[in-house]
Protein backbone atom coordinates (compact mmCIF):
# COMPACT_ATOMS: atom_id res chain seq x y z
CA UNK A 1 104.56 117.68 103.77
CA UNK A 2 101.03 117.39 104.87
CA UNK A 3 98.58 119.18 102.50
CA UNK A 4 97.41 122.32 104.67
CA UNK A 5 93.89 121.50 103.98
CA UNK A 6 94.15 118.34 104.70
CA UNK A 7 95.88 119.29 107.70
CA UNK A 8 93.56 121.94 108.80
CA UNK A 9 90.68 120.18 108.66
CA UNK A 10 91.87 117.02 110.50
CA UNK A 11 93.01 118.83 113.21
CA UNK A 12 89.56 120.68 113.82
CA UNK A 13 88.48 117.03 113.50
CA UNK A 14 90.19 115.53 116.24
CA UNK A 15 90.24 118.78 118.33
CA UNK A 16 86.70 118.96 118.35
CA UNK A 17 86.54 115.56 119.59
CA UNK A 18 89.41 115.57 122.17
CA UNK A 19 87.49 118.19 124.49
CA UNK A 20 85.16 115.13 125.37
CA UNK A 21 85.25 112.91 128.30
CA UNK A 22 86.65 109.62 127.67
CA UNK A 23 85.35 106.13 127.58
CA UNK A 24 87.27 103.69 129.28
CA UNK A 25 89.15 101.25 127.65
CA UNK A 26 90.88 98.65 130.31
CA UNK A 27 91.32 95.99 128.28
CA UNK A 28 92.33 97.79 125.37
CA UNK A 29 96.64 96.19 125.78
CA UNK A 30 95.50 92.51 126.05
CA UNK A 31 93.27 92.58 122.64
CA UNK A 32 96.13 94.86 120.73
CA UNK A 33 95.03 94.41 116.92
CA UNK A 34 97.42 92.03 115.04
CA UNK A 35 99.01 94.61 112.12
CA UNK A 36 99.32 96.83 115.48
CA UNK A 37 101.46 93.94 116.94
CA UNK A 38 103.58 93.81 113.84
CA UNK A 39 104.55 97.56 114.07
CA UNK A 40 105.36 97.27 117.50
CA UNK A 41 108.16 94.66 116.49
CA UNK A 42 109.97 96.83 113.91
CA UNK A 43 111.12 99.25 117.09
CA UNK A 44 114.56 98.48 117.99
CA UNK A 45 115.48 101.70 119.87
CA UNK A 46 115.89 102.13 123.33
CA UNK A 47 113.38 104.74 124.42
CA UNK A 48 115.32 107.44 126.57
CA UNK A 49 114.13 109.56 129.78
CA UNK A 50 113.70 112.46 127.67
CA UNK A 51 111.94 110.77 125.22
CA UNK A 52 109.45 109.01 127.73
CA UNK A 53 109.03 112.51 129.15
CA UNK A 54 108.14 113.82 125.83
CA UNK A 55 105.35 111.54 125.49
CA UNK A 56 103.55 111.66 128.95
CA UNK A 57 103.80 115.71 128.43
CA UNK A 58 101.56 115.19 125.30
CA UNK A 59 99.17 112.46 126.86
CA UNK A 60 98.72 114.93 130.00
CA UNK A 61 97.51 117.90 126.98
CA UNK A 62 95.38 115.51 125.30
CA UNK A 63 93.86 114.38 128.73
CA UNK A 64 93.45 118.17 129.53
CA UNK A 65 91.47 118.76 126.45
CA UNK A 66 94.63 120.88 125.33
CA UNK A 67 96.23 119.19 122.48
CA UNK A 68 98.83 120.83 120.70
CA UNK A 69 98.95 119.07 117.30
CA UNK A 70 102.27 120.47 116.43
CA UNK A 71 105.88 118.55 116.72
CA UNK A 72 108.95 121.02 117.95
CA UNK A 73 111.37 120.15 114.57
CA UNK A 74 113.84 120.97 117.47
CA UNK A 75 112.37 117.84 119.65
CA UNK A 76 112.61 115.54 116.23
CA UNK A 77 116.03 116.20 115.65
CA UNK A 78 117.19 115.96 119.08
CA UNK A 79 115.17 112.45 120.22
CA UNK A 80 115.45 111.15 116.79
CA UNK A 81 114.08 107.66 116.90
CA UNK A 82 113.93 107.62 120.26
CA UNK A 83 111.20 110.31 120.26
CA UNK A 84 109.12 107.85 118.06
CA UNK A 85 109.25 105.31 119.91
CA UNK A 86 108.21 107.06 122.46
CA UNK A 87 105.05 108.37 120.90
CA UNK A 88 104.18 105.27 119.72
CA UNK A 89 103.45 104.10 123.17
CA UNK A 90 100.45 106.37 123.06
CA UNK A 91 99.08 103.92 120.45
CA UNK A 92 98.58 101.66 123.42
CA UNK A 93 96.97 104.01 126.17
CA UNK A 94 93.60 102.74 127.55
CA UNK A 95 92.55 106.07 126.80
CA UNK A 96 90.98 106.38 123.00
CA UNK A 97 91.74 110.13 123.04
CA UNK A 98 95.30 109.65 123.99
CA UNK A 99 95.49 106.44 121.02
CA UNK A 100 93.88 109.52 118.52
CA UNK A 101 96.19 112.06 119.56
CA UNK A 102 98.94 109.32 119.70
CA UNK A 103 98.25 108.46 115.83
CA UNK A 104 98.32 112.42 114.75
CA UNK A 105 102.12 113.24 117.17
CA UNK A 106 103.69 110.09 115.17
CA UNK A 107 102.44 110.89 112.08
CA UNK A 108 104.22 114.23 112.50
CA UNK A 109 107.19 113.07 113.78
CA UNK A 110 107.93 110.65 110.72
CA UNK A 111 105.15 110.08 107.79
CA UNK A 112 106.62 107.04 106.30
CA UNK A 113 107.23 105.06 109.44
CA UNK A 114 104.02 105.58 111.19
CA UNK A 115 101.98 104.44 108.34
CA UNK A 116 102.50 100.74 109.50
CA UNK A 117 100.74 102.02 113.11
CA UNK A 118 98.34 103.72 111.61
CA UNK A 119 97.04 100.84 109.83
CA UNK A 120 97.04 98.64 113.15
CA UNK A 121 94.44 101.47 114.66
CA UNK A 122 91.99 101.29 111.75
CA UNK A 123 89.49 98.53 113.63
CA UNK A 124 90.33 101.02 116.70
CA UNK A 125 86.54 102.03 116.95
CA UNK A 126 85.89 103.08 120.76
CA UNK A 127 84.36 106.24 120.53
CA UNK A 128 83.91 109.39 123.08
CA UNK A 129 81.82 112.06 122.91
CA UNK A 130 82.70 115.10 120.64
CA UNK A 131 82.29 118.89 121.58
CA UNK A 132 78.71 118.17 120.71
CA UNK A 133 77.94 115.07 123.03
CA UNK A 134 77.78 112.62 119.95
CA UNK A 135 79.99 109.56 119.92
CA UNK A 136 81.92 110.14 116.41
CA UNK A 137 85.03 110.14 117.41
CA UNK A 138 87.70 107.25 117.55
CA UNK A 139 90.94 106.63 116.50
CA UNK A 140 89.96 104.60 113.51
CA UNK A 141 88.55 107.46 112.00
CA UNK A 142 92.08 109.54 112.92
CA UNK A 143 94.10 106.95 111.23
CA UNK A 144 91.91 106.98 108.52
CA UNK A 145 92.20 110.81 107.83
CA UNK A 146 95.87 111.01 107.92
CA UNK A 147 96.70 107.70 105.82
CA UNK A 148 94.13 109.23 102.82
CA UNK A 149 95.97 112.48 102.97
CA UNK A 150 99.35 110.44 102.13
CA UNK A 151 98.39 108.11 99.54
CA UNK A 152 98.79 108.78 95.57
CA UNK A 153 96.77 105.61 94.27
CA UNK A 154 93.39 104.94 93.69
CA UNK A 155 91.99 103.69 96.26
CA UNK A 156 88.43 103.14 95.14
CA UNK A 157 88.84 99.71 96.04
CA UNK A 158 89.99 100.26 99.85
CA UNK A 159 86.53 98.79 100.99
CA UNK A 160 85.88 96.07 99.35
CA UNK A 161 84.89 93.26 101.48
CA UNK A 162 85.34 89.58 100.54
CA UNK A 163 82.30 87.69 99.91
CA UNK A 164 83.02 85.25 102.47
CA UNK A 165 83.59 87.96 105.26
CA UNK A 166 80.74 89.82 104.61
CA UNK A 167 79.17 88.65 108.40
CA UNK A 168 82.29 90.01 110.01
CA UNK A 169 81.46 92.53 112.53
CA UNK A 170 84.19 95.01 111.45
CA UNK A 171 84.35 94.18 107.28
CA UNK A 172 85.04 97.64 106.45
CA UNK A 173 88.15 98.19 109.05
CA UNK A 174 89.99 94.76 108.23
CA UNK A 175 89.30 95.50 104.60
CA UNK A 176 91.30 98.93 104.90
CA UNK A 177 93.64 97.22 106.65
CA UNK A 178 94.59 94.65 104.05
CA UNK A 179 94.68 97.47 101.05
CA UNK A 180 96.88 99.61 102.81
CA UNK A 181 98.93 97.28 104.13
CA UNK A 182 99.83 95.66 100.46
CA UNK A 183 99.89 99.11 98.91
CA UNK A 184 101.70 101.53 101.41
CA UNK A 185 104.60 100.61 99.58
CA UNK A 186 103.71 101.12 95.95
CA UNK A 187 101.54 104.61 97.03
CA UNK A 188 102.59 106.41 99.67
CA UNK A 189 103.97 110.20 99.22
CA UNK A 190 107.34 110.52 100.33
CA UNK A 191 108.09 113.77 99.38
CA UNK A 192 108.40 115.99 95.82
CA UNK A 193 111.43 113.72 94.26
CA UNK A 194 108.35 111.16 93.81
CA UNK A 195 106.40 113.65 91.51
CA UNK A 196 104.70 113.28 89.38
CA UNK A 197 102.68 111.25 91.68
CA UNK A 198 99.57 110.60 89.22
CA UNK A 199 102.29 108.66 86.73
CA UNK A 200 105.09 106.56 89.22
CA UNK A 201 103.22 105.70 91.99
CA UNK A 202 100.42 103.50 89.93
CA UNK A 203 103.21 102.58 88.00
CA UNK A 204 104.51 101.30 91.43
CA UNK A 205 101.85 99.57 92.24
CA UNK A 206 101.22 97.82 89.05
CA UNK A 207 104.79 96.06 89.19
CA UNK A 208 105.13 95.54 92.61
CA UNK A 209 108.25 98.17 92.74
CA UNK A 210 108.81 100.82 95.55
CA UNK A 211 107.78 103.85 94.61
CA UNK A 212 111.18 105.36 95.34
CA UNK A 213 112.83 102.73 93.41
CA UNK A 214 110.64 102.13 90.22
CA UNK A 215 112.67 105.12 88.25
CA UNK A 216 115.66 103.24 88.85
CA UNK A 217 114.19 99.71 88.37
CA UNK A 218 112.82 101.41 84.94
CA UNK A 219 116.37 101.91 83.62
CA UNK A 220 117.50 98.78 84.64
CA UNK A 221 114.71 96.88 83.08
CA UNK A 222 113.76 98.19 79.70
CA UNK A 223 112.54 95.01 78.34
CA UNK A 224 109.83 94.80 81.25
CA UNK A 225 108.39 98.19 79.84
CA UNK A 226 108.01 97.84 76.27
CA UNK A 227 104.65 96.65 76.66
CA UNK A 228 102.50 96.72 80.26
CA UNK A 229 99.26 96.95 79.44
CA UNK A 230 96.47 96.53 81.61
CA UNK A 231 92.70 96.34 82.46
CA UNK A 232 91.12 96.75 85.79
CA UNK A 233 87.40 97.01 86.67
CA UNK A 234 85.41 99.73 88.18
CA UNK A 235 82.33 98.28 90.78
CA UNK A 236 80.55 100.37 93.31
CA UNK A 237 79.37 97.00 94.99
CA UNK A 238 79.95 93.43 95.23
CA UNK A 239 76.73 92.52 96.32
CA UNK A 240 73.34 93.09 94.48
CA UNK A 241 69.83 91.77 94.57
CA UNK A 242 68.42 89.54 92.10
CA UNK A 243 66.50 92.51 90.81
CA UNK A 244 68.61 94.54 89.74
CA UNK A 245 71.45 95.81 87.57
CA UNK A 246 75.12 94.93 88.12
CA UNK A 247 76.91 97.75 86.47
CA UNK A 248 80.66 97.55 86.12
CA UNK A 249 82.86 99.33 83.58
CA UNK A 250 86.98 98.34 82.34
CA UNK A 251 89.25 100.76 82.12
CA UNK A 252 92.42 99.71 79.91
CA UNK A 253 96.06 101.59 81.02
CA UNK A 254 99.16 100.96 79.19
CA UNK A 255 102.79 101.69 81.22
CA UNK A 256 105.03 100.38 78.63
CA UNK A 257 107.12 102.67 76.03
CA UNK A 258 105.87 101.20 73.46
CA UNK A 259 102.38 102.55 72.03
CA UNK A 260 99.84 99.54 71.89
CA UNK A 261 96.60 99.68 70.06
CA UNK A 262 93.44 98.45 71.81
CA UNK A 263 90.57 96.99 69.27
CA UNK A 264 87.68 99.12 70.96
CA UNK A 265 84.64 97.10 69.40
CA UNK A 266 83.78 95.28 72.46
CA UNK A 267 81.49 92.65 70.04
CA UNK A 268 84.36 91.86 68.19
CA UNK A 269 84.81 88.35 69.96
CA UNK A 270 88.04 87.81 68.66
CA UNK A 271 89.52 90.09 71.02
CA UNK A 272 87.39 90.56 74.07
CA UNK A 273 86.15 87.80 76.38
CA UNK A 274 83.73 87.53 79.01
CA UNK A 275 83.57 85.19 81.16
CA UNK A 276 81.25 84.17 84.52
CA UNK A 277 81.05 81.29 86.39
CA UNK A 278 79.04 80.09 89.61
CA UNK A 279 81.30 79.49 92.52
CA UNK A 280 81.07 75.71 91.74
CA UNK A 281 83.01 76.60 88.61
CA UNK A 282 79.71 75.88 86.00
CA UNK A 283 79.56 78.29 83.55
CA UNK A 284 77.01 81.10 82.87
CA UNK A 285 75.22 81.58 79.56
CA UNK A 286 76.49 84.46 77.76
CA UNK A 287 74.37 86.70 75.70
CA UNK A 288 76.37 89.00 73.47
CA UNK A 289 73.96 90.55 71.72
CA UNK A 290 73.72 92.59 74.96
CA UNK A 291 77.13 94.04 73.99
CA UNK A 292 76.60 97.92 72.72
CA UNK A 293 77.94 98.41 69.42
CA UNK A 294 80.56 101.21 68.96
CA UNK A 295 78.97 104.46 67.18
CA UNK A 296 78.67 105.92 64.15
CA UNK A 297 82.36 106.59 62.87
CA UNK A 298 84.02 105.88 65.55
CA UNK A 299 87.60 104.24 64.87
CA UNK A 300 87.45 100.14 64.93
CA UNK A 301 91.12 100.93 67.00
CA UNK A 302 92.25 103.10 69.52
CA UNK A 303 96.17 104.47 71.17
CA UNK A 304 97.36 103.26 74.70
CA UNK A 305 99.96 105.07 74.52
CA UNK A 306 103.60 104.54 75.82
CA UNK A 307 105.17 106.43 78.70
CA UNK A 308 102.02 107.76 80.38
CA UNK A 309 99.10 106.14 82.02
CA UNK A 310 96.29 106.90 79.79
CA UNK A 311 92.66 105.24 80.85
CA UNK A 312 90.41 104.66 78.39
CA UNK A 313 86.76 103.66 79.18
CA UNK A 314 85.27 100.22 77.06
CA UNK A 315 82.07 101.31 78.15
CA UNK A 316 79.93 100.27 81.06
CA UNK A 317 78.43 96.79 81.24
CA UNK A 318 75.48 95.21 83.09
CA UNK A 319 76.49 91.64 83.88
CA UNK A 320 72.85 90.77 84.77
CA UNK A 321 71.96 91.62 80.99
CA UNK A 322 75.17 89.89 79.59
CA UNK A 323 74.68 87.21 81.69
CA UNK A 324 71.58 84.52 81.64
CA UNK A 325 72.17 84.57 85.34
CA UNK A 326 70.14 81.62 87.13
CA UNK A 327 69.38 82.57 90.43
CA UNK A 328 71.22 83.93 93.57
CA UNK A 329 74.59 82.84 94.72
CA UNK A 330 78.37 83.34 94.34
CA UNK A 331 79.62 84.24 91.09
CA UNK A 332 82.91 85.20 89.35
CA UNK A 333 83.34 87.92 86.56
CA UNK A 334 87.27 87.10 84.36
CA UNK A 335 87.54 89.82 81.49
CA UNK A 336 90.67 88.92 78.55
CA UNK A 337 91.66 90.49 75.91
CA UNK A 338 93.82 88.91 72.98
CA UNK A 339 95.95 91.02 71.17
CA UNK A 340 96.13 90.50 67.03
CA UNK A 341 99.19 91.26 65.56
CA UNK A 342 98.30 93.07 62.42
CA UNK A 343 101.37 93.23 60.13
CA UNK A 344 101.16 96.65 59.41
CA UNK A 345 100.84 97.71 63.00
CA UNK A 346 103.74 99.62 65.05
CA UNK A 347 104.65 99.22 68.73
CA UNK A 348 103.47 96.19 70.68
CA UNK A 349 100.66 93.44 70.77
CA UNK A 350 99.87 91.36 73.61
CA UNK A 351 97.54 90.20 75.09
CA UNK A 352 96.24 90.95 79.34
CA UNK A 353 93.93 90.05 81.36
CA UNK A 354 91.68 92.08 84.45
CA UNK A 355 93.53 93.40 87.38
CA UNK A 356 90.85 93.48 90.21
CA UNK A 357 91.49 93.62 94.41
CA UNK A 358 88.76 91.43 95.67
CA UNK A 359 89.68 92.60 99.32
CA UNK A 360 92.70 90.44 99.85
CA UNK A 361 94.73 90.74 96.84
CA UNK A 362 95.01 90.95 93.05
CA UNK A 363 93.23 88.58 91.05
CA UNK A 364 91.51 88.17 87.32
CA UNK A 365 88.49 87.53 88.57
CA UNK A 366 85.78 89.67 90.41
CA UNK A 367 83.71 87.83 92.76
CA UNK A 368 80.13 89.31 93.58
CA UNK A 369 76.72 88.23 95.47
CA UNK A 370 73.25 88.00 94.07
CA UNK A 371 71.00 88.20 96.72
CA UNK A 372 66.96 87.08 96.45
């Protein structure tokens, strides 16, 4: 179920909005947003009178200014699919109000199948005027709302915007598609048999497993979680000036059984190595010495331990001061660490690389602009 709060608050959202007059949207069918398209295809039920009636009653409210932003359980159980289907038309109405209200009714009606519509509406971005006359609202921004108030993962990395696509006149919105398109899967809150969400769902993610079938893929597959550590990177940015500082910081996780111990001196270059390039592949200068040396007394190694996602922090690092970087362009950040067996160490040793989303997928490298 919907988190009240979240709930309360996105239906003053949209309500507030709603009481607007519309902006006109004739062409809205014929340019119907490609992950929209795909959604559209998964519905294989006849829509019935009843359920076609259903849906016009709710676009005539929304029209009115009188939404109801409620679903009759009674209605759900009686159209069944049907009733979705239905709804789902609304998705398509050259009305944006109707496409906002549209995105809330299906939600309602079933949380795990809408979120496939919901993430064809998030380069929806024709507006109308709120209660207030300013043009805020849209149904990118409804879509939006309700698929953050279902997701369990991170998603810190939701707007990242390739490199390449950084000219593209709606970045952000095809970047949100492509995250929550790959991750609905792995993160999305089906209910309180999924709990605790904070451990299985990024545990999910991180092997590619549905997150209502990674308990039983766990028992299945022991060997695969003896040892799954990894490393991802924290970035506010991807593109920075020439000027300034490129701050970034690696946060190590370890969802295997088995406890692992991480070598936390981040000079020790045995273990940990950094790595840039230019995006002709020539390598940049490194200069360690910019590394920060642990403190006083604190232990050369440290636990990742087994059975519960633990993050631990190796410290933030400014790539410009690693990095003798020559002059604006592309470049590419790869992190690695190497794992030394020590004979008189317990649990396992391997070695991992980074885990980054560079706004189209996973990769080991992190790809960033310097600007003049």
């Amino acid at each position: 179920m919907m988190d009240r709060r979240c709930r309360s608050y996105l239906i003053l959202f949209l309500l507030t909005g709603l009481l607007g007059p519309a902006v006109s949207c004739a062409s809205h069918h014929a340019h119907e947003d490609p992950y929209l398209k795909r959604a559209f295809r998964t519905l294989s039920s006849p829509i019935s009178q009843s359920a076609n009636a259903l849906a016009a009653k709710l676009r005539e409210e929304t029209l009115r200014g009188e939404p109801r932003y409620d679903i009759d359980v009674a209605d759900i159980h009686r159209l069944g699919h049907a009733g979705f289907a239905a709804i789902a038309q609304l998705l398509r109405d050259e009305d944006p109000r109707v496409r906002s209200a549209g995105a809330f009714y299906l939600s309602r009606w079933n949380r795990s199948d809408s979120v496939p519509f919901l993430i064809g509406l998030l380069r929806d971005n024709e507006t109308w005027p709120d209660a207030m006359g300013f043009h805020t609202m849209s149904p990118a921004k409804t879509a939006g709302h309700l698929l953050g108030s279902m997701y369990a993962c991170s998603n810190s990395d939701r707007d990242r915007v390739p490199v390449d696509e950084r000219s593209h006149p709606d970045a952000i919105g095809l970047a949100r598609q492509r995250w929550y398109a790959y991750h609905y899967r792995y993160c999305f809150i089906e209910g309180p048999a999924q709990l605790p969400v904070y451990y299985w769902y990024p545990m999910a993610a991180y092997f590619e497993v549905p997150a209502a079938e990674i308990q039983a893929f766990r028992a299945s597959h022991p060997e695969s979680f003896r040892c799954a550590p990894y490393v991802t990177l924290g970035a506010s940015r991807n593109v920075y000036a020439w000027d300034e500082a490129i701050p970034v910081s690696l946060s190590f996780s370890n969802y295997g059984t088995d406890l692992m111990w991480l070598r936390y001196d981040q000079t020790d270059a045995n273990v940990h190595h950094f790595e840039l390039v230019s995006d002709d592949g020539k390598p940049v200068p490194m200069r360690r010495h910019a590394l920060k040396p642990l403190p006083p007394h604190t232990p050369l190694k440290q636990p990742l331990y087994g059975d519960y996602a633990f993050g631990l922090g190796a410290g933030e690092l400014d790539l410009a001061d690693l990095f003798a970087i020559p002059g604006p362009g592309v470049y590419r950040f790869r992190y690695r660490y190497t794992a030394i067996d020590d004979r008189d160490a317990e649990g396992c040793s391997v070695g991992f690389g980074l885990r980054v989303w560079d706004g189209r997928a996973y990769s080991e490298w992190f790809r960033f602009v310097v600007t003049r």
